[in-house]
PDB file of N, CA and C in Angstrom:
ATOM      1  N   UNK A   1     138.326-235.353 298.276  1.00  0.00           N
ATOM      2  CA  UNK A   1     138.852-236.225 299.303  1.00  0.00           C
ATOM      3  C   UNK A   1     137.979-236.155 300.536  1.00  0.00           C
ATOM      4  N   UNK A   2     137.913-236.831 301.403  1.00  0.00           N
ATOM      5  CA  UNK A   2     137.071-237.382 302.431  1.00  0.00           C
ATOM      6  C   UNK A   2     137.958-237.177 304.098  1.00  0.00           C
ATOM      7  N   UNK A   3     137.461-235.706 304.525  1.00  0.00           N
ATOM      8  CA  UNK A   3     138.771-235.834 305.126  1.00  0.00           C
ATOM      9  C   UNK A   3     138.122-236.209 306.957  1.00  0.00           C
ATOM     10  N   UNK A   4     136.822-236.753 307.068  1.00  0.00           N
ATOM     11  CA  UNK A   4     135.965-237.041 308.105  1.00  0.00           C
ATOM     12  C   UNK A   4     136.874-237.532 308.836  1.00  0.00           C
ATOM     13  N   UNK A   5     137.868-238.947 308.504  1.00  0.00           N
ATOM     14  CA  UNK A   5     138.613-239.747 309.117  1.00  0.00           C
ATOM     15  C   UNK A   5     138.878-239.076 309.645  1.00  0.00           C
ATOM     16  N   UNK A   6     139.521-238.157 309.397  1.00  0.00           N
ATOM     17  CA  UNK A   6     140.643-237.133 310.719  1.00  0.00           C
ATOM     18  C   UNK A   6     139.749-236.525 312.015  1.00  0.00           C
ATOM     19  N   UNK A   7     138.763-236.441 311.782  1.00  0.00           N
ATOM     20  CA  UNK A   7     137.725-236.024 313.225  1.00  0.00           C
ATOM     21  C   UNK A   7     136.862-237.239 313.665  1.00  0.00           C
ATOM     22  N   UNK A   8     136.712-238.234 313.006  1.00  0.00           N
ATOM     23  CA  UNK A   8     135.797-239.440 313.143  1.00  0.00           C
ATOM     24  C   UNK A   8     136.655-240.770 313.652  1.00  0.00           C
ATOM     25  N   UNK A   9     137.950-240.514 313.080  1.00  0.00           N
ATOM     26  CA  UNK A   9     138.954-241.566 313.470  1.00  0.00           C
ATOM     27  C   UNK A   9     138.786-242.997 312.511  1.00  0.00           C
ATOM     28  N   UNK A  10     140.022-243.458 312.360  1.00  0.00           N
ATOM     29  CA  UNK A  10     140.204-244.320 311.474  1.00  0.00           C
ATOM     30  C   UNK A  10     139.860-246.059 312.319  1.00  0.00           C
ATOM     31  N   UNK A  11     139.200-246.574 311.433  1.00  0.00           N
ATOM     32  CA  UNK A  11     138.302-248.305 311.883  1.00  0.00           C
ATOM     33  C   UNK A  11     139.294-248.856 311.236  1.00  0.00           C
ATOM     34  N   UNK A  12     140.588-249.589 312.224  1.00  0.00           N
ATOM     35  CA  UNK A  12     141.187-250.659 311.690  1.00  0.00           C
ATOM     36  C   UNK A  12     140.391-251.964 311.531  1.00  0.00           C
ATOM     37  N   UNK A  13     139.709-252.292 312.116  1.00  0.00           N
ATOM     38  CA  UNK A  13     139.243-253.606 311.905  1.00  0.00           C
ATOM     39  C   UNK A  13     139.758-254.892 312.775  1.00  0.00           C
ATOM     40  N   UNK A  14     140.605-254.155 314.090  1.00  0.00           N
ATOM     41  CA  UNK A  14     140.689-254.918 315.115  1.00  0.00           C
ATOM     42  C   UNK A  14     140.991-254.089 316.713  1.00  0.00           C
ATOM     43  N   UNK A  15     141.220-255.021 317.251  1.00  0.00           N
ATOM     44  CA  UNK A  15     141.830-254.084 318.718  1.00  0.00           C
ATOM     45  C   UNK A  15     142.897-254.473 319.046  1.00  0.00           C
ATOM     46  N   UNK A  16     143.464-252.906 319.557  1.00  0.00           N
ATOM     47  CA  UNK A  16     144.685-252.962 320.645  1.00  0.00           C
ATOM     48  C   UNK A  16     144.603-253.840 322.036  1.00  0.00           C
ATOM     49  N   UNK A  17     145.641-254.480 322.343  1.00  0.00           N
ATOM     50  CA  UNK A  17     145.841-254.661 324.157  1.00  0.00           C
ATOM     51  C   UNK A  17     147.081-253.438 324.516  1.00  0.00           C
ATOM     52  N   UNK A  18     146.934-253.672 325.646  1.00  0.00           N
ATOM     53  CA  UNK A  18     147.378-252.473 326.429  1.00  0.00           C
ATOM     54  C   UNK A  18     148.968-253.138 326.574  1.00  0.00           C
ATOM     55  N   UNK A  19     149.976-251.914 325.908  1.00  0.00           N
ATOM     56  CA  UNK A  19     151.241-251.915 325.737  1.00  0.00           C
ATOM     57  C   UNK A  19     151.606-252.849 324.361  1.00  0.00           C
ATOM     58  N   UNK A  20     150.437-252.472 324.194  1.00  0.00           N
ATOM     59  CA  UNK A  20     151.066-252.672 322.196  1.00  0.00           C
ATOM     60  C   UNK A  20     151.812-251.472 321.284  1.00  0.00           C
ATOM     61  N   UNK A  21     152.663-251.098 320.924  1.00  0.00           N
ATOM     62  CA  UNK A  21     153.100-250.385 320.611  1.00  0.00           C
ATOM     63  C   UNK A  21     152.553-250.132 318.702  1.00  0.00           C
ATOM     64  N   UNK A  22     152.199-248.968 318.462  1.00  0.00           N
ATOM     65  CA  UNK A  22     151.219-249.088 317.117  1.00  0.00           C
ATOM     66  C   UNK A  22     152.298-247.597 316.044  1.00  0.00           C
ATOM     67  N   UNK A  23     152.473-247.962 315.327  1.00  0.00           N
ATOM     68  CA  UNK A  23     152.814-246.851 314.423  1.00  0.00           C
ATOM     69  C   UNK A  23     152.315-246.594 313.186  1.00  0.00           C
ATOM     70  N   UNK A  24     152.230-245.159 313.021  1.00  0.00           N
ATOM     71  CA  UNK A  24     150.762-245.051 312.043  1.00  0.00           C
ATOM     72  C   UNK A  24     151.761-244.260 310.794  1.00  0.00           C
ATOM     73  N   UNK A  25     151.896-244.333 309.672  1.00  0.00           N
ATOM     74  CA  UNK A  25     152.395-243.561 308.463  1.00  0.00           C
ATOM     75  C   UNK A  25     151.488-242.702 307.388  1.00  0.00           C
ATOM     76  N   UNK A  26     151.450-241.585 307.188  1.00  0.00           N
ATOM     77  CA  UNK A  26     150.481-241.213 306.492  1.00  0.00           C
ATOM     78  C   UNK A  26     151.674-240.531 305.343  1.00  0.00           C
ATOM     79  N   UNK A  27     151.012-241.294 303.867  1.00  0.00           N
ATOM     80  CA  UNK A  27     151.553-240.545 303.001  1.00  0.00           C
ATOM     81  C   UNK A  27     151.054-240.173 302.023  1.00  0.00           C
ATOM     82  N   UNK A  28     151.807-238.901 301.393  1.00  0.00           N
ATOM     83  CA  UNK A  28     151.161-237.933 300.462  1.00  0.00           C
ATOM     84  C   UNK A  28     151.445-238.340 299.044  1.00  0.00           C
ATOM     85  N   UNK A  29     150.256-238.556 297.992  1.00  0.00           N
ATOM     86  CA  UNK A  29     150.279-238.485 296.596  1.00  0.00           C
ATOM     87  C   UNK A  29     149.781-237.961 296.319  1.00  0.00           C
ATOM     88  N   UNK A  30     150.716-237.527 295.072  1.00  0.00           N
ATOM     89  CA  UNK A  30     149.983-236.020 293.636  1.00  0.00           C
ATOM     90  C   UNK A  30     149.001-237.370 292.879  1.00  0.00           C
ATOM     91  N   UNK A  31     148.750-236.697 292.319  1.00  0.00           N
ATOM     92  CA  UNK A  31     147.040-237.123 291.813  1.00  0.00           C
ATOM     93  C   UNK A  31     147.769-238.106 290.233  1.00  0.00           C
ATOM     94  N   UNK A  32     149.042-237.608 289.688  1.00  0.00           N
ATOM     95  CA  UNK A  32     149.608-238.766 288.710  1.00  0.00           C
ATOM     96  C   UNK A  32     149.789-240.094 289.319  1.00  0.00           C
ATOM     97  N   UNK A  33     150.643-239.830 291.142  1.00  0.00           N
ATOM     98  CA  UNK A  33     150.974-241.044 291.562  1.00  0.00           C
ATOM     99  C   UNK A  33     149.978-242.233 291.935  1.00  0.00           C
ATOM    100  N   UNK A  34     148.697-241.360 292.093  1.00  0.00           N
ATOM    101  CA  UNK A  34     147.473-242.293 292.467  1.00  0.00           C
ATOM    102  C   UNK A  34     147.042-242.871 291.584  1.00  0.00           C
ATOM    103  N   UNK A  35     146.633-242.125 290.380  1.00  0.00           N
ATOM    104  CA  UNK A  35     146.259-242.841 288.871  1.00  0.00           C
ATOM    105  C   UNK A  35     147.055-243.962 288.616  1.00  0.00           C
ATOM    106  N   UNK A  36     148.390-243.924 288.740  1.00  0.00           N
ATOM    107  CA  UNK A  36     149.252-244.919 287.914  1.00  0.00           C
ATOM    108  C   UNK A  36     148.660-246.318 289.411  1.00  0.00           C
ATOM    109  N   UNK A  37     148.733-245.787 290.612  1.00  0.00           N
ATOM    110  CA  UNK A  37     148.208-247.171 291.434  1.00  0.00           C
ATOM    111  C   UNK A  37     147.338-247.645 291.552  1.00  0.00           C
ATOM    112  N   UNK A  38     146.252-246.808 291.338  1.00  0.00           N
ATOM    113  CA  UNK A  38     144.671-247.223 291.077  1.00  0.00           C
ATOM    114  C   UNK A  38     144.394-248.008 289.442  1.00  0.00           C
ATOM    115  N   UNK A  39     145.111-247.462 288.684  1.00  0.00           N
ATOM    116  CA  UNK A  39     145.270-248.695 287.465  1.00  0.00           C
ATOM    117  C   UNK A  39     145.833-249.868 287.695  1.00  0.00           C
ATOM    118  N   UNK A  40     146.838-249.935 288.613  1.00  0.00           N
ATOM    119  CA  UNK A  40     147.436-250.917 288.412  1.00  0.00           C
ATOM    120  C   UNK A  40     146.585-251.967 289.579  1.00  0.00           C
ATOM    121  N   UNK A  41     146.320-251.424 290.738  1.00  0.00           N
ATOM    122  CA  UNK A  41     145.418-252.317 291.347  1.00  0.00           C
ATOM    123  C   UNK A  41     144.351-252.818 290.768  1.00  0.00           C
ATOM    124  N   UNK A  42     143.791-252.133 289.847  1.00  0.00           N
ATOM    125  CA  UNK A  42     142.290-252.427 289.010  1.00  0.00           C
ATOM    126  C   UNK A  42     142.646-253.936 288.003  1.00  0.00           C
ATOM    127  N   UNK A  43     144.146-253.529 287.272  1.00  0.00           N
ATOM    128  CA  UNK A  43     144.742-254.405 287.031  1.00  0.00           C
ATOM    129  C   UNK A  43     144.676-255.862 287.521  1.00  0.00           C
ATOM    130  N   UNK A  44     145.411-255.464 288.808  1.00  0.00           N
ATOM    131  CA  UNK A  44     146.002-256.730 289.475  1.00  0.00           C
ATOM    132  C   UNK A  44     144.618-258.138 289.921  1.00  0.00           C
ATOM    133  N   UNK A  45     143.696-256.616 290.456  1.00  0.00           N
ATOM    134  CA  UNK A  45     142.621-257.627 290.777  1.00  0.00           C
ATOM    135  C   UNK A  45     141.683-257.678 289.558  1.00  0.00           C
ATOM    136  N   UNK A  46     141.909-257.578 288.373  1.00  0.00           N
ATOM    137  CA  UNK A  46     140.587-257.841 287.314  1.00  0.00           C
ATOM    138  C   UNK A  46     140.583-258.878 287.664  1.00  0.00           C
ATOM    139  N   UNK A  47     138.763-259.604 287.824  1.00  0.00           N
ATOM    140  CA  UNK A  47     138.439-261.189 287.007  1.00  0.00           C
ATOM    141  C   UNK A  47     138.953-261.732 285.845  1.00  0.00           C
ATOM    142  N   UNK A  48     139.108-260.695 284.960  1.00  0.00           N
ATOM    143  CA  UNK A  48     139.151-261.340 283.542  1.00  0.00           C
ATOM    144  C   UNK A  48     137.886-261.839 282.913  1.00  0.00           C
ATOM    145  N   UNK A  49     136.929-261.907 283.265  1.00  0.00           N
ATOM    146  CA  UNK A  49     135.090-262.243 283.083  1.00  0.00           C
ATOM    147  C   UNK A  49     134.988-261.870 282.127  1.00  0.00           C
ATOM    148  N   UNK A  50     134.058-262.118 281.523  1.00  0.00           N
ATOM    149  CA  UNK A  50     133.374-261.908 280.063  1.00  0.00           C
ATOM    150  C   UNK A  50     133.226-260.150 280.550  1.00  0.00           C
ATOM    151  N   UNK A  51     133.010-259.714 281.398  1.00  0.00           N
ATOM    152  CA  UNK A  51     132.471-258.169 281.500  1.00  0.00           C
ATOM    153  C   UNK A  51     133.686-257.166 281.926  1.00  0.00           C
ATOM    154  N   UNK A  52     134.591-257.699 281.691  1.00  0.00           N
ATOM    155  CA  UNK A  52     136.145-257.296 282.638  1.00  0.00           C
ATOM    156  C   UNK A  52     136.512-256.647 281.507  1.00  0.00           C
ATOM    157  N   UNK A  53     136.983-255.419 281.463  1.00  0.00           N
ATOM    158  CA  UNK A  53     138.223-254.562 280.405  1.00  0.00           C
ATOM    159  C   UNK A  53     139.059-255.597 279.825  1.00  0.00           C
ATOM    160  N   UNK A  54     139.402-255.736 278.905  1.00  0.00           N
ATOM    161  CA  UNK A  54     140.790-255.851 278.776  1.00  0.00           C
ATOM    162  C   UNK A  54     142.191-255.903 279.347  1.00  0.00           C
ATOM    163  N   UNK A  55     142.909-256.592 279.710  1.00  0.00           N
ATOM    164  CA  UNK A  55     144.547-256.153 280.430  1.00  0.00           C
ATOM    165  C   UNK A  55     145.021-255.309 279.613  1.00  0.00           C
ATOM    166  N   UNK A  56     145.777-254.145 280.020  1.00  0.00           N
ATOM    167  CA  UNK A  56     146.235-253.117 279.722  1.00  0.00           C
ATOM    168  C   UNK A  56     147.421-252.550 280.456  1.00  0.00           C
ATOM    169  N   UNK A  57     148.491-252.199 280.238  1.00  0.00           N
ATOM    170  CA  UNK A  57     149.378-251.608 280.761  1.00  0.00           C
ATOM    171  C   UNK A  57     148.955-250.184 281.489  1.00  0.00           C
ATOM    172  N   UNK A  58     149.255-250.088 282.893  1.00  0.00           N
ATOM    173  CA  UNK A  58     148.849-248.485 283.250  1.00  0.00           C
ATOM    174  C   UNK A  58     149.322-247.314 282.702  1.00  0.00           C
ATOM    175  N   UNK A  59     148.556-246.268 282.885  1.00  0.00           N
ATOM    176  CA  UNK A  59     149.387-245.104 282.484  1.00  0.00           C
ATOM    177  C   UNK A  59     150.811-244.632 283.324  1.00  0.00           C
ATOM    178  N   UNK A  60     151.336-244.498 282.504  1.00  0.00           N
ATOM    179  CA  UNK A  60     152.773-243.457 283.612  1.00  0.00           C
ATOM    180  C   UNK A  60     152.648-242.459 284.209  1.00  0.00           C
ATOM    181  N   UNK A  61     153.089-242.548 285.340  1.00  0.00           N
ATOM    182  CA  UNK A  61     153.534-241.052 285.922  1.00  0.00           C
ATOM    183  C   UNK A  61     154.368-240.214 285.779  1.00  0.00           C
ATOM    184  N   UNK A  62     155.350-241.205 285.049  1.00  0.00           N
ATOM    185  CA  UNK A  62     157.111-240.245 284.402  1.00  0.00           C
ATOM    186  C   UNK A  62     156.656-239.492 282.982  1.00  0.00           C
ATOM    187  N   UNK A  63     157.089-238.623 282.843  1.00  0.00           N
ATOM    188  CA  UNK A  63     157.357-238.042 282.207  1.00  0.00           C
ATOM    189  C   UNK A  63     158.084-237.853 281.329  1.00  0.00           C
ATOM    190  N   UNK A  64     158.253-238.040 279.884  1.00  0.00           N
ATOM    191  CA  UNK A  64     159.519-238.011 278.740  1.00  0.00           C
ATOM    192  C   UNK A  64     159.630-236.591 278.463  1.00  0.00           C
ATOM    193  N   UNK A  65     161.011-236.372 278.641  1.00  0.00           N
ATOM    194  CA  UNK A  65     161.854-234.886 277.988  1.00  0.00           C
ATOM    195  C   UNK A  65     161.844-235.168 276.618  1.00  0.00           C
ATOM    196  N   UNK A  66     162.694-236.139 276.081  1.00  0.00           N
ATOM    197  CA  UNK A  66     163.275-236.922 274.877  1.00  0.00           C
ATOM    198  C   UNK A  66     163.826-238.080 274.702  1.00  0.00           C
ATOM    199  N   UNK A  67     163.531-238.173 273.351  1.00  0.00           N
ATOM    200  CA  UNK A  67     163.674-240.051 273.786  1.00  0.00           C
ATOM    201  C   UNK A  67     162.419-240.808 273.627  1.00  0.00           C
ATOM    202  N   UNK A  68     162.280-242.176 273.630  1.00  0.00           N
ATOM    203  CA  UNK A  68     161.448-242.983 273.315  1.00  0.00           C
ATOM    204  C   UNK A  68     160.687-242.872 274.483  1.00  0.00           C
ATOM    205  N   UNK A  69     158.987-242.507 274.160  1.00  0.00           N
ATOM    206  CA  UNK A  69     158.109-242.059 275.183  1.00  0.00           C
ATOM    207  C   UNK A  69     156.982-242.939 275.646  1.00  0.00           C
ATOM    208  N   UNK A  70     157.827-243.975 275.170  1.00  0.00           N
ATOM    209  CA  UNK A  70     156.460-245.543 275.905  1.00  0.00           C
ATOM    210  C   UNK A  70     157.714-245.861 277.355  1.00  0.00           C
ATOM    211  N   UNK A  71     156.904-245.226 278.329  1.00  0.00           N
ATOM    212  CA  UNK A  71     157.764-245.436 279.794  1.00  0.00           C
ATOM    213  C   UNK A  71     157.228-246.358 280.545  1.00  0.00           C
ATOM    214  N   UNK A  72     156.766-247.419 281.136  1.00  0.00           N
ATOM    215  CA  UNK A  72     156.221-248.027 281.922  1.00  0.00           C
ATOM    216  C   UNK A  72     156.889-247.466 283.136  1.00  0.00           C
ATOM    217  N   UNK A  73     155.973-247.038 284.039  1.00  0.00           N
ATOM    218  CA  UNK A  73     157.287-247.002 285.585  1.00  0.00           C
ATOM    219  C   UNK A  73     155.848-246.116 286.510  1.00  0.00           C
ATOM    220  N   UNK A  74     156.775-246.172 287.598  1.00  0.00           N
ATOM    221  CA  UNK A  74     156.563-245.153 289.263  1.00  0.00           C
ATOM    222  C   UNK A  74     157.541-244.688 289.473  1.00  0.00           C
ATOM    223  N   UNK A  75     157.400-243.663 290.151  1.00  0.00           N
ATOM    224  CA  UNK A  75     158.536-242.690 291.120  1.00  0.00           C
ATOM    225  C   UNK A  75     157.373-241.423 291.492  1.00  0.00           C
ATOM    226  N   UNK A  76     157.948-241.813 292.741  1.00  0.00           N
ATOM    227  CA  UNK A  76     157.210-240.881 293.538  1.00  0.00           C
ATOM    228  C   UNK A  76     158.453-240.294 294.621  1.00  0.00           C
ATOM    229  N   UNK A  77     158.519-239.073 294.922  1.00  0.00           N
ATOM    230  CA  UNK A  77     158.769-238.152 295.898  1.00  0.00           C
ATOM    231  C   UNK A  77     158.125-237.947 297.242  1.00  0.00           C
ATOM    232  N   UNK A  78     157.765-238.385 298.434  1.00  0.00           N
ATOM    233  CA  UNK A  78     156.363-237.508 299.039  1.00  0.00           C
ATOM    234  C   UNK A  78     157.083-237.396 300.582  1.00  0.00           C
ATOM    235  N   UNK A  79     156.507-236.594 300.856  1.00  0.00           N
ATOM    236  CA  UNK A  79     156.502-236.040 302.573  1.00  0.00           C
ATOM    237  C   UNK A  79     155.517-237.119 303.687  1.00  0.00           C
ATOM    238  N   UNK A  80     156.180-237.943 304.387  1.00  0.00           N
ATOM    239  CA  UNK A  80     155.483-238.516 305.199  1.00  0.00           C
ATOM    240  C   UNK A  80     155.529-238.180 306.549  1.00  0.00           C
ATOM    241  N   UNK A  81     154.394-238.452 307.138  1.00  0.00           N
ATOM    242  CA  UNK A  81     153.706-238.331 308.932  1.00  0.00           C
ATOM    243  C   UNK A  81     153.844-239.486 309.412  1.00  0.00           C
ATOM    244  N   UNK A  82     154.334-239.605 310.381  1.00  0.00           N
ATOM    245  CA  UNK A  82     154.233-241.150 311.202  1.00  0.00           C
ATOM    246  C   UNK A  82     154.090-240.319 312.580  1.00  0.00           C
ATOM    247  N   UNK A  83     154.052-241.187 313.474  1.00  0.00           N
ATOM    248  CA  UNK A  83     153.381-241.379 314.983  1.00  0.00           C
ATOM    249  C   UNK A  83     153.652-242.270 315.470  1.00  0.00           C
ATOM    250  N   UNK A  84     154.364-242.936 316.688  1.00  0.00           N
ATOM    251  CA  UNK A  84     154.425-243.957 317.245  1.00  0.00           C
ATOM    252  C   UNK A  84     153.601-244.366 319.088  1.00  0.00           C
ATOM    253  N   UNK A  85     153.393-244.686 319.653  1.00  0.00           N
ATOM    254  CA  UNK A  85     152.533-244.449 320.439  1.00  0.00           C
ATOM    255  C   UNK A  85     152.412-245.922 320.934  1.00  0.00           C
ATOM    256  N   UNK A  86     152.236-246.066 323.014  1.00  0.00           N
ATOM    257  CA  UNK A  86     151.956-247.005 323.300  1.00  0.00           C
ATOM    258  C   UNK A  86     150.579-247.044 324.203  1.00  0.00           C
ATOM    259  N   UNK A  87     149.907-248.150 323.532  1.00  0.00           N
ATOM    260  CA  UNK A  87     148.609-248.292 324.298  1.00  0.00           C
ATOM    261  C   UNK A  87     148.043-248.395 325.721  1.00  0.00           C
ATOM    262  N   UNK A  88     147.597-247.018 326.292  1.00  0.00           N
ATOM    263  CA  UNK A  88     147.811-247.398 328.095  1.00  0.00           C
ATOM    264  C   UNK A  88     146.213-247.768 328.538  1.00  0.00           C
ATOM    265  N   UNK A  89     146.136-247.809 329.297  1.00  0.00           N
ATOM    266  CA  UNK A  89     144.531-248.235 329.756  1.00  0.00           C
ATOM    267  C   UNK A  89     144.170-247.242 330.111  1.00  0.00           C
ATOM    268  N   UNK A  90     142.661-247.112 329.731  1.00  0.00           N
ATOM    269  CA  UNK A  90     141.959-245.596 329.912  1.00  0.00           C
ATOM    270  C   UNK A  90     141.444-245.887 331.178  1.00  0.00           C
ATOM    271  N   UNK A  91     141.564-245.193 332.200  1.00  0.00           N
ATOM    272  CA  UNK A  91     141.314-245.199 333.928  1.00  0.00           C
ATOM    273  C   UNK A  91     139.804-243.915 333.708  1.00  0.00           C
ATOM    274  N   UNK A  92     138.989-243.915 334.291  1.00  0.00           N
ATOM    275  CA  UNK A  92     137.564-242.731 334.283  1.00  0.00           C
ATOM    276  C   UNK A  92     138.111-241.967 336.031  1.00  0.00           C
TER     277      UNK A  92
END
């Protein structure tokens, strides 16, 4: 993981005005919950092109005890960070 952002700061790709109120969420995934979203985004945006995978159902993140073990699904658990914060003008 790439954890620069946190000392380099994160490039939204626009700007604040002053007394915008901004709230930031940071949340945590185990490494099943990312797989199953990173397939499915890969998914969502295939071309379909002559050079494109196949469509494919993602892998699961659930888990079968017993019972029929073709699960399609998500569930995730996670601990989130938020921050809320209003934009003041930086005075030197």
């Amino acid at each position: 993981m790439d954890w620069r952002f946190f000392e380099e700061g994160l490039e939204l790709g626009y700007s604040f005005q002053e007394n915008d109120r901004v709230r930031l969420e940071l949340f945590r995934l185990n490494q099943d919950a990312f797989d199953y979203l990173n397939q499915l985004v890969n998914l969502l945006f295939s071309d379909g092109g002559l050079f494109s995978p196949p469509p494919q159902n993602p892998d699961t993140n659930i888990r079968v005890v017993s019972g029929n073990p073709e699960v399609l699904g998500y569930f995730i658990v996670s601990p989130v960070l938020s921050r809320s914060l209003v934009i003041q003008a930086k005075y030197d």
